[in-house]
Protein backbone atom coordinates (compact mmCIF):
# COMPACT_ATOMS: atom_id res chain seq x y z
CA UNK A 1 -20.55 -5.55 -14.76
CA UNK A 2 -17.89 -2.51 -14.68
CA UNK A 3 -15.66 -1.85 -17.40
CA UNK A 4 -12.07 -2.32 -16.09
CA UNK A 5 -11.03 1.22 -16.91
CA UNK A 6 -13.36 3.58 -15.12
CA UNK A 7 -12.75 5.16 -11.91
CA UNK A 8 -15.02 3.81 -8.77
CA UNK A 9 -16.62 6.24 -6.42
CA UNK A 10 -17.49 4.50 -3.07
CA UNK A 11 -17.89 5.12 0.40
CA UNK A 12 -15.40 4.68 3.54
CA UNK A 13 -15.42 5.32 7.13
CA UNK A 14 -11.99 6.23 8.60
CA UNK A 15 -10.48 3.87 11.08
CA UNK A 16 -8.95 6.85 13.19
CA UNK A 17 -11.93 9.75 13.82
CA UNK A 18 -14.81 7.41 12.44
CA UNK A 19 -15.86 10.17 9.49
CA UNK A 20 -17.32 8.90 6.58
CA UNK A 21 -16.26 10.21 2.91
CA UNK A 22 -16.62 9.02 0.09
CA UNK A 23 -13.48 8.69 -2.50
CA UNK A 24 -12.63 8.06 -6.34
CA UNK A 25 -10.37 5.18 -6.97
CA UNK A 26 -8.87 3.42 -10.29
CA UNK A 27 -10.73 0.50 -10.66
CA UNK A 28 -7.71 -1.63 -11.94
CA UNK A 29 -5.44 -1.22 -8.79
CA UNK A 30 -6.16 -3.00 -5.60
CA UNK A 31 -4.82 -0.87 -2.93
CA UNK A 32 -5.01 2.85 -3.14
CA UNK A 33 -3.63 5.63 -0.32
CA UNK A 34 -6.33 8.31 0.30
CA UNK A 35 -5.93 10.85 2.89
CA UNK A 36 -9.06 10.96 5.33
CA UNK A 37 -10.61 14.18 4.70
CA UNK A 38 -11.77 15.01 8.39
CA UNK A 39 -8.32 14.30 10.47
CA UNK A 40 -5.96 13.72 7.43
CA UNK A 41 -4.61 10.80 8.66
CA UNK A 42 -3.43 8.51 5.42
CA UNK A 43 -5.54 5.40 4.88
CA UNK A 44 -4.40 2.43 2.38
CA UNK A 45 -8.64 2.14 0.76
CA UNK A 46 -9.22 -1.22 -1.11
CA UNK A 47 -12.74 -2.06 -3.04
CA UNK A 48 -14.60 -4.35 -1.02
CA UNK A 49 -16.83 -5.71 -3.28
CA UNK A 50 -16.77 -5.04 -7.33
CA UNK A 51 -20.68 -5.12 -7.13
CA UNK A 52 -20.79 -2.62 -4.72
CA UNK A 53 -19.82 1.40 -3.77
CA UNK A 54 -18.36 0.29 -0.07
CA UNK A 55 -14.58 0.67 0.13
CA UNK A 56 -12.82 -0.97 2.96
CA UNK A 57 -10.12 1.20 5.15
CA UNK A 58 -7.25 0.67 7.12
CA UNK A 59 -3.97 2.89 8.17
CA UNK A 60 -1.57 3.24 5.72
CA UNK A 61 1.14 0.55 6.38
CA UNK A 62 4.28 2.95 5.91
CA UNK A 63 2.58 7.00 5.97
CA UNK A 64 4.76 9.38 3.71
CA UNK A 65 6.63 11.79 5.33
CA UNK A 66 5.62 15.17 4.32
């Protein structure tokens, strides 16, 4: 079992170009916004498992503006 607090390193494969990263995430949020490293399109990156290092993508629902 984790302990709450630590950061979670786990893989993803992004939804857009099909690269896979891997990215850090707080373990005590649910939805984090990563940008994909590759085509830097922003991806909303939720744990898919707590037993595991696979992170689930998607697009970001609302992209910032930059």
């Amino acid at each position: 079992m984790r302990d709450t607090d630590q950061a979670l390193q786990g893989m993803y494969r992004c939804p857009v170009c099909g690269h896979r990263d891997s990215a850090v995430i707080d373990a005590r949020g649910t939805t984090h916004r990563i940008s994909c490293s590759y085509c830097d399109t922003q991806l909303d990156v939720t744990v898919r498992n707590p037993g595991t290092v696979l992170l689930s993508a998607q697009l970001a629902e609302n992209p910032m503006q930059s």
